[in-house]
PDB file of N, CA and C in Angstrom:
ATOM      1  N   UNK A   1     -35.153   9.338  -5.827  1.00  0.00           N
ATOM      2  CA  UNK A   1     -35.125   7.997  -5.279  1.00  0.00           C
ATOM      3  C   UNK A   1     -34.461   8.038  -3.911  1.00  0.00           C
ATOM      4  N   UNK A   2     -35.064   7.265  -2.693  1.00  0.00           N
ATOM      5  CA  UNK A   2     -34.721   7.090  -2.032  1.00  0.00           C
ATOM      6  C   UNK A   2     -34.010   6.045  -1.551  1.00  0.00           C
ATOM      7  N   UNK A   3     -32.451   6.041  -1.100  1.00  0.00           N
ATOM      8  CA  UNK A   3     -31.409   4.838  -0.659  1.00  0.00           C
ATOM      9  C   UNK A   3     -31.388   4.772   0.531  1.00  0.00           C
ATOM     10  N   UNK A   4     -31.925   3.055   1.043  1.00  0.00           N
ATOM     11  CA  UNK A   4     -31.956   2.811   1.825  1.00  0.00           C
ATOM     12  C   UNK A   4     -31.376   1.446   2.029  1.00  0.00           C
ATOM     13  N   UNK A   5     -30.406   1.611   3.215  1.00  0.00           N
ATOM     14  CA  UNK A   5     -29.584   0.505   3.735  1.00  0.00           C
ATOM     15  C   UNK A   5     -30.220   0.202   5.178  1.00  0.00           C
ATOM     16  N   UNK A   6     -30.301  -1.441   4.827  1.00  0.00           N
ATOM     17  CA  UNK A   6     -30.687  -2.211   6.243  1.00  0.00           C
ATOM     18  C   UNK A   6     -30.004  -3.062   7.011  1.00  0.00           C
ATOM     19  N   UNK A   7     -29.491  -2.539   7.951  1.00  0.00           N
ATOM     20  CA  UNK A   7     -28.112  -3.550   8.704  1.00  0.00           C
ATOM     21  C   UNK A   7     -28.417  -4.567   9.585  1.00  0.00           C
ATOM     22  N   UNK A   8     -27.585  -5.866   9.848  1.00  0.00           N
ATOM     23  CA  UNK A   8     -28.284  -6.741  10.673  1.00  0.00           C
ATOM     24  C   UNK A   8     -26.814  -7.034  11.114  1.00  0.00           C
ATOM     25  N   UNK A   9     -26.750  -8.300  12.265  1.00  0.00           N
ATOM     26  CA  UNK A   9     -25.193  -8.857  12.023  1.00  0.00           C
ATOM     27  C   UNK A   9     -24.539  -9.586  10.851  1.00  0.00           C
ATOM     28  N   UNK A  10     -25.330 -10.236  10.210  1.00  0.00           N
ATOM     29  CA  UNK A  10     -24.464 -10.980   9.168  1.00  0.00           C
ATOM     30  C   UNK A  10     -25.026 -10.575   7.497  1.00  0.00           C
ATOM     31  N   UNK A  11     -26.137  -9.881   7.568  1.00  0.00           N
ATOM     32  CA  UNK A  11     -26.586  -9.421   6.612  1.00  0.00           C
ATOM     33  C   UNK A  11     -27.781 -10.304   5.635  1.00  0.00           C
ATOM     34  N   UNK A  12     -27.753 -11.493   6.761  1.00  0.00           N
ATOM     35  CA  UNK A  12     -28.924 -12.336   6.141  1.00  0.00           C
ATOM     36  C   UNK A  12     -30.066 -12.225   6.655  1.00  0.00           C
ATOM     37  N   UNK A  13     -31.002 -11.917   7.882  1.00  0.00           N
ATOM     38  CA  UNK A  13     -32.221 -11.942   7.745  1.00  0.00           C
ATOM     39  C   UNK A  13     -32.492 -10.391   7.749  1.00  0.00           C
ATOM     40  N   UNK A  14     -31.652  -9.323   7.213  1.00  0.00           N
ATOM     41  CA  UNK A  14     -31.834  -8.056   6.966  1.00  0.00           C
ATOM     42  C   UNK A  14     -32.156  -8.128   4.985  1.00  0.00           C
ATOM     43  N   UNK A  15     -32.074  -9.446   4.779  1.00  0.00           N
ATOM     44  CA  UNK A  15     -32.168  -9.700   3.303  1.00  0.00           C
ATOM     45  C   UNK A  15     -33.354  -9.207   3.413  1.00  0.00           C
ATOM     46  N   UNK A  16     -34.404 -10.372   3.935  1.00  0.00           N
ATOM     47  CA  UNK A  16     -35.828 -10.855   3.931  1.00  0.00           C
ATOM     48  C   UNK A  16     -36.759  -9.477   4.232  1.00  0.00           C
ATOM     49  N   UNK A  17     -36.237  -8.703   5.415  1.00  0.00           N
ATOM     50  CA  UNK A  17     -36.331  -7.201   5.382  1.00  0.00           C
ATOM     51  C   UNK A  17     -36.875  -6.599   4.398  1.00  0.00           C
ATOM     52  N   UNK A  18     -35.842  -6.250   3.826  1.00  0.00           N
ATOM     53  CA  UNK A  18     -35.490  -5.304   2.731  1.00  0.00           C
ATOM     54  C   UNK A  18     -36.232  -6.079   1.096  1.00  0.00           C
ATOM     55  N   UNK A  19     -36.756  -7.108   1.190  1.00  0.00           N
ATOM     56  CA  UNK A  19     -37.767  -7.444   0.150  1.00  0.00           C
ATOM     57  C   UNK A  19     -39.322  -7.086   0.425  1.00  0.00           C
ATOM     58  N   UNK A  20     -39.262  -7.125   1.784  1.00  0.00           N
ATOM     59  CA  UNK A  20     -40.887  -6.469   2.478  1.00  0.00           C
ATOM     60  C   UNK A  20     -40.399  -5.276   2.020  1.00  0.00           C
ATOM     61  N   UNK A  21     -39.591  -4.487   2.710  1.00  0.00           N
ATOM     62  CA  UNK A  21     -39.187  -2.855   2.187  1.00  0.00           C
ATOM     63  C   UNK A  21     -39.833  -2.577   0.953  1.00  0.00           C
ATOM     64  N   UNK A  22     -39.094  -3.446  -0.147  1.00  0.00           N
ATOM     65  CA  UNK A  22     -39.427  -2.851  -1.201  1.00  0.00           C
ATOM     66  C   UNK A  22     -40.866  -3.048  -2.053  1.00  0.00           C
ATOM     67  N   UNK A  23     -41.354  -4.090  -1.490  1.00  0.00           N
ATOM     68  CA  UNK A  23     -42.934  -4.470  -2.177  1.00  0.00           C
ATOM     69  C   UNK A  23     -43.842  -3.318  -1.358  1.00  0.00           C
ATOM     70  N   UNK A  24     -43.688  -3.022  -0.261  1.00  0.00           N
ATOM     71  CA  UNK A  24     -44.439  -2.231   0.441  1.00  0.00           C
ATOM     72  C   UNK A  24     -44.451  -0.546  -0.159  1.00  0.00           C
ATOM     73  N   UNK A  25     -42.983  -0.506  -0.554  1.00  0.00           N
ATOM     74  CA  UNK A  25     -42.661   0.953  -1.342  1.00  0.00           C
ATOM     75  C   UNK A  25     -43.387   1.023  -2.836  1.00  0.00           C
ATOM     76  N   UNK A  26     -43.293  -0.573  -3.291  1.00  0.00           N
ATOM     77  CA  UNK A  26     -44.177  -0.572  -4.522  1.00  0.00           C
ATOM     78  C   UNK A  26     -45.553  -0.379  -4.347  1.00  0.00           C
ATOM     79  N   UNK A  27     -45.937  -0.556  -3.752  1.00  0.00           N
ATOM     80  CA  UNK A  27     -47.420  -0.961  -3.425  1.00  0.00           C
ATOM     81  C   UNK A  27     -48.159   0.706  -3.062  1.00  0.00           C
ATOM     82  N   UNK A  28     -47.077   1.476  -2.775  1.00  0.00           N
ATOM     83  CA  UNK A  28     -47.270   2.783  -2.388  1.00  0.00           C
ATOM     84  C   UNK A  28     -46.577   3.716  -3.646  1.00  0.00           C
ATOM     85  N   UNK A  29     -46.285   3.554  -4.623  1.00  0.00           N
ATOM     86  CA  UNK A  29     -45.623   4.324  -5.573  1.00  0.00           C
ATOM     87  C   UNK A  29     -44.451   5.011  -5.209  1.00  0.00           C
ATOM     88  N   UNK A  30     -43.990   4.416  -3.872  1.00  0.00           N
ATOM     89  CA  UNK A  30     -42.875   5.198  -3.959  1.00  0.00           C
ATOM     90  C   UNK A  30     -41.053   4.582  -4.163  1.00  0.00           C
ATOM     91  N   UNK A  31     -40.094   5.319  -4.959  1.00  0.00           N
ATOM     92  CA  UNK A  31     -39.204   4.567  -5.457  1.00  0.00           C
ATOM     93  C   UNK A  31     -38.092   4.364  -4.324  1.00  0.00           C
ATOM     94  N   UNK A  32     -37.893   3.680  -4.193  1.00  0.00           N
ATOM     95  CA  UNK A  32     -36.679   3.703  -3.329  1.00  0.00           C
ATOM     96  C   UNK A  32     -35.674   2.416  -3.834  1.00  0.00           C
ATOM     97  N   UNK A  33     -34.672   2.061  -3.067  1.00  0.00           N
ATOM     98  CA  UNK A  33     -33.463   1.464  -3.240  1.00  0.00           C
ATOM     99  C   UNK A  33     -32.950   0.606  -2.007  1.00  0.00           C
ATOM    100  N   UNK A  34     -33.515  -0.532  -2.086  1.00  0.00           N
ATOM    101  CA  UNK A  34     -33.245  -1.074  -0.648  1.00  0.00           C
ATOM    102  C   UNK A  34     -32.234  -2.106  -0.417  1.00  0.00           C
ATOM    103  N   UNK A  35     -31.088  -2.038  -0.085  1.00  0.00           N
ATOM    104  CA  UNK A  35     -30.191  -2.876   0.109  1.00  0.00           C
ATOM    105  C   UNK A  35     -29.568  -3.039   1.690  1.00  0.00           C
ATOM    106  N   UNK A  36     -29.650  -4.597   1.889  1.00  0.00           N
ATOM    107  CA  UNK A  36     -29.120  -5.352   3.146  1.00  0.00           C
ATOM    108  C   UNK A  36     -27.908  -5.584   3.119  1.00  0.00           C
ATOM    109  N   UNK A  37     -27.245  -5.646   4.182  1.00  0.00           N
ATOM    110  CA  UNK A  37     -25.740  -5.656   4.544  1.00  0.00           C
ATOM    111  C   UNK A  37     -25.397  -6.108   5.995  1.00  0.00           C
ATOM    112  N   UNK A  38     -24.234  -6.192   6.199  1.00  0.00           N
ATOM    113  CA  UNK A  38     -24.353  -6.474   7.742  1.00  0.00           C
ATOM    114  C   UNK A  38     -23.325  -5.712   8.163  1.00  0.00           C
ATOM    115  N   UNK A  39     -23.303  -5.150   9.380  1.00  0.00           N
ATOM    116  CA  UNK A  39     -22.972  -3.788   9.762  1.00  0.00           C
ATOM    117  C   UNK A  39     -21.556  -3.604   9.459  1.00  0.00           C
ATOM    118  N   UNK A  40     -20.707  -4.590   9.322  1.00  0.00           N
ATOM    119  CA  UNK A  40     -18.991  -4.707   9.245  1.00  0.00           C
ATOM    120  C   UNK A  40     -19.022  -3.798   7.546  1.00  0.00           C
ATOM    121  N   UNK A  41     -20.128  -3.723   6.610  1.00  0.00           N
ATOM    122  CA  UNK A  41     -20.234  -2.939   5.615  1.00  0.00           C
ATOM    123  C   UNK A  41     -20.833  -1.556   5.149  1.00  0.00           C
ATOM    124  N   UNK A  42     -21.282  -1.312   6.563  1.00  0.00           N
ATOM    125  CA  UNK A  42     -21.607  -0.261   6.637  1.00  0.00           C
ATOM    126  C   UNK A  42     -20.790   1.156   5.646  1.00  0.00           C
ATOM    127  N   UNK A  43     -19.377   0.918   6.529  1.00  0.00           N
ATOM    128  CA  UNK A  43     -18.337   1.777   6.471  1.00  0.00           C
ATOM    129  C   UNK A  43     -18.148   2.246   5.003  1.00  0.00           C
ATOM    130  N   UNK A  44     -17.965   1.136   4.096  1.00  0.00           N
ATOM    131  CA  UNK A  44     -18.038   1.186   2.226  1.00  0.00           C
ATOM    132  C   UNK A  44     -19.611   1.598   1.484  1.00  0.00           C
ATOM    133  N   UNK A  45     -20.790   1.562   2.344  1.00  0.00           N
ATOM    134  CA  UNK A  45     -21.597   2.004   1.688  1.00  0.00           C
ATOM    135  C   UNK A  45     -22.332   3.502   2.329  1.00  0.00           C
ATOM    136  N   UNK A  46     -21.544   3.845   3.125  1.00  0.00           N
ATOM    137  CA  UNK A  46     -22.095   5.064   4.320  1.00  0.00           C
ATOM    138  C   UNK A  46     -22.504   6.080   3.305  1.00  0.00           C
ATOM    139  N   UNK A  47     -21.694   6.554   2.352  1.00  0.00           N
ATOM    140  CA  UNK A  47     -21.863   7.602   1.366  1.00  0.00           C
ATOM    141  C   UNK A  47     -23.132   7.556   0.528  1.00  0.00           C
ATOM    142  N   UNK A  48     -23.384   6.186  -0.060  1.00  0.00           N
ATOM    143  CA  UNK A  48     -24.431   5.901  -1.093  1.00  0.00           C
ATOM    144  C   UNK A  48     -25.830   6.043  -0.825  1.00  0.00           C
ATOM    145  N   UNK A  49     -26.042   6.096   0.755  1.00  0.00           N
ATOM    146  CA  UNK A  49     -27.651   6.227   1.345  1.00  0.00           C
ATOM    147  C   UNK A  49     -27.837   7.200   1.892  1.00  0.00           C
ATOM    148  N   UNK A  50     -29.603   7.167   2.021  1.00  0.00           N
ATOM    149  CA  UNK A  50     -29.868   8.476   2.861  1.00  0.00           C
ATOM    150  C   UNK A  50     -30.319   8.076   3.657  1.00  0.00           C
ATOM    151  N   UNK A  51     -31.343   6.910   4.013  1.00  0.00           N
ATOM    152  CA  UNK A  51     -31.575   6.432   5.455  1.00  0.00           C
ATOM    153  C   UNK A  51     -31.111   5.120   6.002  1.00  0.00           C
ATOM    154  N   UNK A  52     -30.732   4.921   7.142  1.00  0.00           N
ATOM    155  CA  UNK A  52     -30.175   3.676   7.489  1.00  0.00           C
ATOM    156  C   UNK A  52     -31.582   3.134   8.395  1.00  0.00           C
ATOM    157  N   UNK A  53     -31.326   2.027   8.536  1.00  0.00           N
ATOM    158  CA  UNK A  53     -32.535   1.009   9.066  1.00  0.00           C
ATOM    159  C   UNK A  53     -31.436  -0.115   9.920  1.00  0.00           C
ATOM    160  N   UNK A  54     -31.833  -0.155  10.892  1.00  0.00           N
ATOM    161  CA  UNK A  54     -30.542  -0.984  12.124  1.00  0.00           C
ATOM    162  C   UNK A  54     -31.832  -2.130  12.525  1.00  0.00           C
ATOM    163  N   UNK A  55     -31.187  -3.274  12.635  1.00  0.00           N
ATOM    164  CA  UNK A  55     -31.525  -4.115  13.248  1.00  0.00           C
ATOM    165  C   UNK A  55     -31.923  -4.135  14.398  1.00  0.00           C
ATOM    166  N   UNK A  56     -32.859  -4.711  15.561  1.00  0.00           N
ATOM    167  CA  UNK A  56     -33.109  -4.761  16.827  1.00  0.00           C
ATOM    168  C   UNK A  56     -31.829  -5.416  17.688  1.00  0.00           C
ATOM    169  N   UNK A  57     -31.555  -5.987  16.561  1.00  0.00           N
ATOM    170  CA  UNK A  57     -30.153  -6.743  17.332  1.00  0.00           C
ATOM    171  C   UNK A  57     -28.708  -6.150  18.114  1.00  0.00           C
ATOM    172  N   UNK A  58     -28.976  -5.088  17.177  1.00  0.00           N
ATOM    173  CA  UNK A  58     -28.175  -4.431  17.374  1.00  0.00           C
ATOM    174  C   UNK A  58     -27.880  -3.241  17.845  1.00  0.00           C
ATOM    175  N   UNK A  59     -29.136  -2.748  18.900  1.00  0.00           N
ATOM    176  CA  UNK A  59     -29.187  -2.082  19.525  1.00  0.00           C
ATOM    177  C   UNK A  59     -28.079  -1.527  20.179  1.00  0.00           C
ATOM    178  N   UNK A  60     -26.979  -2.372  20.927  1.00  0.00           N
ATOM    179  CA  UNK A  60     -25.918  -2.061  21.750  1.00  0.00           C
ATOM    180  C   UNK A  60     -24.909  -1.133  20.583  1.00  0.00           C
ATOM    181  N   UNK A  61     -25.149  -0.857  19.767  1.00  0.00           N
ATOM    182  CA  UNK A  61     -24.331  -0.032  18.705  1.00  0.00           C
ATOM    183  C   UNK A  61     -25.403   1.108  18.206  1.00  0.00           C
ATOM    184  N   UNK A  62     -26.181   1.274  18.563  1.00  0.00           N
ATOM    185  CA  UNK A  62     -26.871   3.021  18.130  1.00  0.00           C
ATOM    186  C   UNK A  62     -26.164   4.246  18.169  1.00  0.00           C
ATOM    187  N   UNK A  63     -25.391   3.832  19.787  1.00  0.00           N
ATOM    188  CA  UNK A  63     -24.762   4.968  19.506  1.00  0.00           C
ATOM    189  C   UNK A  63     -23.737   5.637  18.843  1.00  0.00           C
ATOM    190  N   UNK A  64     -22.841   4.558  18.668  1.00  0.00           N
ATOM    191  CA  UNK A  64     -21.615   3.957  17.558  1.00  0.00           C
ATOM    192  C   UNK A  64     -22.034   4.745  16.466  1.00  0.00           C
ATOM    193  N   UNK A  65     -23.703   3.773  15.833  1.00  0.00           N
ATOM    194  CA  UNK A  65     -23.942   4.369  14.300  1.00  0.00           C
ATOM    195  C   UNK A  65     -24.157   5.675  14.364  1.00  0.00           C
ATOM    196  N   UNK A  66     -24.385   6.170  15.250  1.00  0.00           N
ATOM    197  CA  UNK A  66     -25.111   7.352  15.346  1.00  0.00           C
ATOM    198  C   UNK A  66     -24.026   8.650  15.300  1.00  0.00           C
ATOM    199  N   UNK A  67     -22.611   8.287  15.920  1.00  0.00           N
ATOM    200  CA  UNK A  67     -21.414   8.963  16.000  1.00  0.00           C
ATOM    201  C   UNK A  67     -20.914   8.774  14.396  1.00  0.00           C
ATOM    202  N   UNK A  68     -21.057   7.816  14.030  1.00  0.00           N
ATOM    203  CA  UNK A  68     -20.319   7.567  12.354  1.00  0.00           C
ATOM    204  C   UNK A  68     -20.961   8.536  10.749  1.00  0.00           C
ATOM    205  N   UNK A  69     -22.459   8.046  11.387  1.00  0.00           N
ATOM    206  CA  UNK A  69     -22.698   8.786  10.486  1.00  0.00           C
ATOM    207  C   UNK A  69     -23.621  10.174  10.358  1.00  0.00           C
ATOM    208  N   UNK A  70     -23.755  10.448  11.902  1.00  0.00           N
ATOM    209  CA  UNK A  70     -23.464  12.039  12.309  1.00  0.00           C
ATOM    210  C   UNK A  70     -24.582  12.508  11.476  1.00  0.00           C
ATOM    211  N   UNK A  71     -24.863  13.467  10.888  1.00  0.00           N
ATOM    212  CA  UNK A  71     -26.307  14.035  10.535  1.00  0.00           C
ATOM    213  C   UNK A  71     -26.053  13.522   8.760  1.00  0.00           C
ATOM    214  N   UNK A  72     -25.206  13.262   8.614  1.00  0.00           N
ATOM    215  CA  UNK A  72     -25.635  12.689   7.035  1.00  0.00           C
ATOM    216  C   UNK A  72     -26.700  12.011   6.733  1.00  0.00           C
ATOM    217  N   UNK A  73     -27.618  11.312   7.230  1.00  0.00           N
ATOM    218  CA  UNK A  73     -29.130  10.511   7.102  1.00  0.00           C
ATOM    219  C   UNK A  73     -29.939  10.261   7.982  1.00  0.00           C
ATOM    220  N   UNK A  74     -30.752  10.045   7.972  1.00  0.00           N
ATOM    221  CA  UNK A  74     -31.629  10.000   8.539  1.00  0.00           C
ATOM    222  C   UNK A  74     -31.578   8.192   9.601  1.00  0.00           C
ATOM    223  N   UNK A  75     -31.944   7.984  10.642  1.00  0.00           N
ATOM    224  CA  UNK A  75     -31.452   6.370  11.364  1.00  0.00           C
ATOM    225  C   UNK A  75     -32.539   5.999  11.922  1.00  0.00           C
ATOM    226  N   UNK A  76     -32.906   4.572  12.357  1.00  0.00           N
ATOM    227  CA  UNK A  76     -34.187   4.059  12.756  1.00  0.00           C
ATOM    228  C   UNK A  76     -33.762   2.900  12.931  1.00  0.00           C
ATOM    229  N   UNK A  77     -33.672   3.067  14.285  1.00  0.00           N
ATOM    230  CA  UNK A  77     -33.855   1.362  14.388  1.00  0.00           C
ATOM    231  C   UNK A  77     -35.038   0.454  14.436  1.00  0.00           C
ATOM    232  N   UNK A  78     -35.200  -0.640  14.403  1.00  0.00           N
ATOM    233  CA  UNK A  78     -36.713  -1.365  14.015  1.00  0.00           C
ATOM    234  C   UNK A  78     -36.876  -2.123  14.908  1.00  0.00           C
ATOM    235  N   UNK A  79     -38.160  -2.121  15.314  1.00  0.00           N
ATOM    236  CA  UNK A  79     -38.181  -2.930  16.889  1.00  0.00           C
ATOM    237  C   UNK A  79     -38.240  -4.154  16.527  1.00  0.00           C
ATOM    238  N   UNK A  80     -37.980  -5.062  17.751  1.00  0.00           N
ATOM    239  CA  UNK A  80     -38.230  -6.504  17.318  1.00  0.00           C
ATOM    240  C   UNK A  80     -38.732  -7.239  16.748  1.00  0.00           C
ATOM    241  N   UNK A  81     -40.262  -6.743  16.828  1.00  0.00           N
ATOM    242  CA  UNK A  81     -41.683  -6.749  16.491  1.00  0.00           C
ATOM    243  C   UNK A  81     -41.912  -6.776  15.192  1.00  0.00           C
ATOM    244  N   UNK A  82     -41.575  -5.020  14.501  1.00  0.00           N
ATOM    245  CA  UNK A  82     -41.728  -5.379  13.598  1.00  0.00           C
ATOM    246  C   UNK A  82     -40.580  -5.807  12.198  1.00  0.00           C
ATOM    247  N   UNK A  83     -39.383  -6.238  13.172  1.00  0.00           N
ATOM    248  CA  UNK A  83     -38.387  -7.506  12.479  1.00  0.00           C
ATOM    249  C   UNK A  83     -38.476  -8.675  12.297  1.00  0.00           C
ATOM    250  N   UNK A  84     -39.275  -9.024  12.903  1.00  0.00           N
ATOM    251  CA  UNK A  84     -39.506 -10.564  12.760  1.00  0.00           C
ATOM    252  C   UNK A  84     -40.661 -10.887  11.918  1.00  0.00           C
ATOM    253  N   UNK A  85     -42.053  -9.836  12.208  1.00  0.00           N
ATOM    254  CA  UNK A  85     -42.700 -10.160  11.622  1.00  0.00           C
ATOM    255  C   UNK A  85     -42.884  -9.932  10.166  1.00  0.00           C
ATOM    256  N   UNK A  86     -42.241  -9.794   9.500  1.00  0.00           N
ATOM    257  CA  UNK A  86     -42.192  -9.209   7.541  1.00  0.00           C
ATOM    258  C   UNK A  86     -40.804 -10.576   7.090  1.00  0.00           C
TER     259      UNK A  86
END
């Protein structure tokens, strides 16, 4: 199974996200674990995932995430585009 965390600022329209995430993973047989948060929670769930998914918003912190959690997972941020639209 794959754990995947989706960060936004407050952790609410990274909800709506992460329910497309997971119907789309269904729809493809594949299992994964998709949980939204907002980045101030990052820090308590860093261990539990393997890929992170960053908000467009939050671009001005890539590099931040990118220093924190260092080669432990895999990172992607999601363009605007396709944040808004799912």
């Amino acid at each position: 199974m794959k754990n995947i965390l989706l960060i936004c600022g407050s952790g609410a329209s990274s909800g709506f996200m992460a329910g497309a995430i997971r119907k789309a993973a269904k729809k493809k047989g594949e299992k994964v674990s998709v949980k939204a948060a907002s980045e101030s929670q990052l820090d308590e769930r860093i261990d539990e995932i393997d890929y992170l998914l960053i908000g467009p918003h939050l671009s001005y912190m890539v590099d931040e995430l990118k220093k924190k959690t260092q080669e432990k997972m895999s990172k992607l941020q999601l363009s605007h585009k396709l944040f808004t639209e799912h």
